[in-house]
Protein backbone atom coordinates (compact mmCIF):
# COMPACT_ATOMS: atom_id res chain seq x y z
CA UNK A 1 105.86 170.76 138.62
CA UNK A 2 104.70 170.57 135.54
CA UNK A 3 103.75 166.62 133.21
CA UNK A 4 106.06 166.78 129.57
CA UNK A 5 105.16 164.39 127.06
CA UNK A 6 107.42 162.78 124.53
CA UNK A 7 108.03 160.22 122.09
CA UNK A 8 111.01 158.71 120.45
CA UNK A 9 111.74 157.30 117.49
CA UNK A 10 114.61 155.76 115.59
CA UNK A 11 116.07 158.02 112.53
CA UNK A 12 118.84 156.37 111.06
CA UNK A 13 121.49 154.76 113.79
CA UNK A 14 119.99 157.54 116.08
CA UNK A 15 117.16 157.76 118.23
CA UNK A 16 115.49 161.21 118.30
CA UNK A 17 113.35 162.19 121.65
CA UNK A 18 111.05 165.17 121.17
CA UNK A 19 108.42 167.37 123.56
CA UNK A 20 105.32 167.00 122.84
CA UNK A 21 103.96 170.10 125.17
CA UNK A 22 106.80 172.15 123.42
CA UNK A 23 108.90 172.28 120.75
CA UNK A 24 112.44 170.74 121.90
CA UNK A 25 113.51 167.77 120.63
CA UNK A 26 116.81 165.84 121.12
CA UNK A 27 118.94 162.36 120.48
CA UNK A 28 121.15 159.81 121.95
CA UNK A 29 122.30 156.68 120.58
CA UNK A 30 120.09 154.28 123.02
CA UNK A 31 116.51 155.20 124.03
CA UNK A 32 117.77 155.50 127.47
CA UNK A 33 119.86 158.48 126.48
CA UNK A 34 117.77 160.24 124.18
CA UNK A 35 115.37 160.50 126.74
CA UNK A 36 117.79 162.11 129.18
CA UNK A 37 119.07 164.29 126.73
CA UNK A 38 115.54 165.78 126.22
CA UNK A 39 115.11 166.31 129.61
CA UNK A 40 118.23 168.01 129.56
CA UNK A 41 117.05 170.22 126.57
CA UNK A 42 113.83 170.84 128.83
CA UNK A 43 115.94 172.18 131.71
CA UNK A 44 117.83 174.64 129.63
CA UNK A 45 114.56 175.71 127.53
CA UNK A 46 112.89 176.23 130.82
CA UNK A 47 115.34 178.58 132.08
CA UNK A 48 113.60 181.05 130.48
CA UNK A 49 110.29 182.58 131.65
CA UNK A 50 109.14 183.16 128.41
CA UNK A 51 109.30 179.77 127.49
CA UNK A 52 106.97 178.70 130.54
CA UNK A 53 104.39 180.58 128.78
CA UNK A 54 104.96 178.05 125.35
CA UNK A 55 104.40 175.48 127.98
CA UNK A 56 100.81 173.23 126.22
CA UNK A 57 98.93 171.19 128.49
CA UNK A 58 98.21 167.96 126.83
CA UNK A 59 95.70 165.41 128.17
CA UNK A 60 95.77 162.27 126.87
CA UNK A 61 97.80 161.20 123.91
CA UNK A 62 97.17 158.57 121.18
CA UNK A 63 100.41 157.41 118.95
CA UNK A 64 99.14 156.24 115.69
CA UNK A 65 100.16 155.49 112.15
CA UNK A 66 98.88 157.07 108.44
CA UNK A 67 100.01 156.19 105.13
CA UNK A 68 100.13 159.04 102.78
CA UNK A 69 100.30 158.69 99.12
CA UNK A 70 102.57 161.61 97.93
């Protein structure tokens, strides 16, 4: 059993889940279900071996903030 990461934000009326060990993301109208959609999303990425090799292990996380003039 392996520990996935994630965050979710809020883009638009949506709220968008995505993987922080790989790169699957996903969305759902409450937190609640973008989280289980991800993990949905996880099950079917995972269903291939070669994705289990993609697979980042990933410590400790920090969630921070920059502002970028561009």
């Amino acid at each position: 059993m392996k520990t996935l990461k994630y965050v979710i934000f809020k883009e638009g009326k949506h709220f968008v889940s995505q993987c922080l060990n790989v790169d699957v993301a996903s969305f759902g109208a409450s937190v609640e279900e973008a989280a289980k959609n991800l993990k949905e999303a996880l099950d079917l990425y995972f269903e291939d071996d070669q994705a289990k090799l993609k697979y980042r292990k990933i410590q400790d996380t920090t969630v921070g903030e920059l502002s970028l003039r561009f």
